[in-house]
Protein backbone atom coordinates (compact mmCIF):
# COMPACT_ATOMS: atom_id res chain seq x y z
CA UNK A 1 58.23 170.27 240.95
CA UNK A 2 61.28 168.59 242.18
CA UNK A 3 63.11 170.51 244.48
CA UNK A 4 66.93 170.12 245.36
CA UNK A 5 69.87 172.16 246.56
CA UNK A 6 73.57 173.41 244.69
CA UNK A 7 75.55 170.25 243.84
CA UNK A 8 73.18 167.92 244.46
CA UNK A 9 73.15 165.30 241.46
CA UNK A 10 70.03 164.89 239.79
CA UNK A 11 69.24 161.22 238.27
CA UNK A 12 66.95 161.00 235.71
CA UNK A 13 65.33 158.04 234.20
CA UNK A 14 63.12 157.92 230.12
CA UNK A 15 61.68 154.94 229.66
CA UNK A 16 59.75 154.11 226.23
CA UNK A 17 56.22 152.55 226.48
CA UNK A 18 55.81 149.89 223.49
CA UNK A 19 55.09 146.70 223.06
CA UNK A 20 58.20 146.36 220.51
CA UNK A 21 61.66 145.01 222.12
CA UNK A 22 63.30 146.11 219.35
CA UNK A 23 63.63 149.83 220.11
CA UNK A 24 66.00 151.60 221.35
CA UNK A 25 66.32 154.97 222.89
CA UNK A 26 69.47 157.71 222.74
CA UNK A 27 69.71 160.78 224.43
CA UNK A 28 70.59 163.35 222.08
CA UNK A 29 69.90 166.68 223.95
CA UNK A 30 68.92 168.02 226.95
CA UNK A 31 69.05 171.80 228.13
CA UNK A 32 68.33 173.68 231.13
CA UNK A 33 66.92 177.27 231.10
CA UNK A 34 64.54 179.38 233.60
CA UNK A 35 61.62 179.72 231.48
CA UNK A 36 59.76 176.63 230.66
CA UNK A 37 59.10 178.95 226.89
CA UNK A 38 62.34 179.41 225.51
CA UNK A 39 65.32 176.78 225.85
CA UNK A 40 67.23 179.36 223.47
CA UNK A 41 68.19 182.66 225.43
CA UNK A 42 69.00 181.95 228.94
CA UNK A 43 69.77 177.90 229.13
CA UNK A 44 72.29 175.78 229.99
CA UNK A 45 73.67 173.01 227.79
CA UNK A 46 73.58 169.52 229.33
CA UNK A 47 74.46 167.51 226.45
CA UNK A 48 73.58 168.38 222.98
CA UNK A 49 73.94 166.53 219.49
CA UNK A 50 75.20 163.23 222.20
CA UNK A 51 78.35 165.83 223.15
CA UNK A 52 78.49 166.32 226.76
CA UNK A 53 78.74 170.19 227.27
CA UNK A 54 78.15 170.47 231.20
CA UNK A 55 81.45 168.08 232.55
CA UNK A 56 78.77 166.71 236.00
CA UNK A 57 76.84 165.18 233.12
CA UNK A 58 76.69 161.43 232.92
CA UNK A 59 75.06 159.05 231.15
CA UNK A 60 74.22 155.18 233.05
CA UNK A 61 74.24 151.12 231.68
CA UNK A 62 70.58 150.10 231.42
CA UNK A 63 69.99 146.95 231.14
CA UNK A 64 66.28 147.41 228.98
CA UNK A 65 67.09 149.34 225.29
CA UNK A 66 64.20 151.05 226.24
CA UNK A 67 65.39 152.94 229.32
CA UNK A 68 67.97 156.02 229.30
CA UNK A 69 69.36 156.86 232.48
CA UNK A 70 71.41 160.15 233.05
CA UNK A 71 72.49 162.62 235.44
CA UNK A 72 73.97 165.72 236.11
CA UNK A 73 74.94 168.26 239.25
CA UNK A 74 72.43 171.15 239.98
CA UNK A 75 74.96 173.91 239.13
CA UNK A 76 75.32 177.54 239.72
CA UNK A 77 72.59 178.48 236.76
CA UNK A 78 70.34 176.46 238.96
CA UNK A 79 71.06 178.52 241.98
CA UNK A 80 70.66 181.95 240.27
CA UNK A 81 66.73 181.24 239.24
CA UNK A 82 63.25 180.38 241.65
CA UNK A 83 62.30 177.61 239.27
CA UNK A 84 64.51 175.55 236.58
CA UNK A 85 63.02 173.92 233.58
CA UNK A 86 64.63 170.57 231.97
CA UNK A 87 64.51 170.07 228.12
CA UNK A 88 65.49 167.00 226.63
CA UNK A 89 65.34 165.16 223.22
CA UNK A 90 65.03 161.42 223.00
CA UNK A 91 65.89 159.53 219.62
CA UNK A 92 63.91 156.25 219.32
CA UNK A 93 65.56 153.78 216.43
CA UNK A 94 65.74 150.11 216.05
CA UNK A 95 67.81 147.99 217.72
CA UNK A 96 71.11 147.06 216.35
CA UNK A 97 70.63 149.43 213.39
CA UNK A 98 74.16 150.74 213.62
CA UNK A 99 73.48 153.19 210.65
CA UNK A 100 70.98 154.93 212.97
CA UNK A 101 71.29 158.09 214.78
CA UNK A 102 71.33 155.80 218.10
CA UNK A 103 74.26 154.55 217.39
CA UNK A 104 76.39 157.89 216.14
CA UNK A 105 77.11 158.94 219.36
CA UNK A 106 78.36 163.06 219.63
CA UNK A 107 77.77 164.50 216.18
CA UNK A 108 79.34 167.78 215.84
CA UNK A 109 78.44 169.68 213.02
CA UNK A 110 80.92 172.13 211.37
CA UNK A 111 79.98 174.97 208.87
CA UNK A 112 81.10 174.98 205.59
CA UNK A 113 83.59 177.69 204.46
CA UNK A 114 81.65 180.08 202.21
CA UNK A 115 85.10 181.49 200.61
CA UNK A 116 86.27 180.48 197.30
């Protein structure tokens, strides 16, 4: 466990174990919810699809492909609960592949109209 107190930023560090040097990791999503189970219910959105969603969230320069550095501000949601749970999903693609999802940045999705 890590413990810290309300507004306190958190920095956060994934770092990609291979022998290739031509990876590349993206953080895509990363949630926060009170029960390590379910990250659907009760959670708070950091950043999600590469949109920020929580405004304290920040991503930082790396200077390895392999490393992602973020943080974020333990908020409110963090104060409410004993224990906090962190969720996130790291996209690995190659290196200068600009068609990759790496690369995309925020990717919102819309729905489709179902009308006529």
């Amino acid at each position: 466990p890590y413990y810290v107190d309300l507004d306190q930023n958190l920095f956060l560090q994934a770092y990609l174990h291979s022998s290739d040097p031509n990876l590349l990791v993206f953080v895509d999503t990363c949630v926060t919810s009170p029960d390590p189970d379910n990250f659907n219910t009760l959670s708070h959105e950091l950043i999600r699809s590469g949109c920020v969603k929580d405004p304290t969230y920040s991503s930082y320069y790396s200077p390895y492909s392999t490393v992602a550095r973020f943080a974020f501000r333990a908020s409110s949601f963090i104060n409410q609960h004993p224990s906090v749970y962190l969720q996130c999903k790291l996209v690995v693609c190659r290196y200068n592949d600009y068609s990759s999802r790496c690369y995309q940045g925020c990717v919102s999705r819309f729905k489709r109209n179902a009308g006529s």
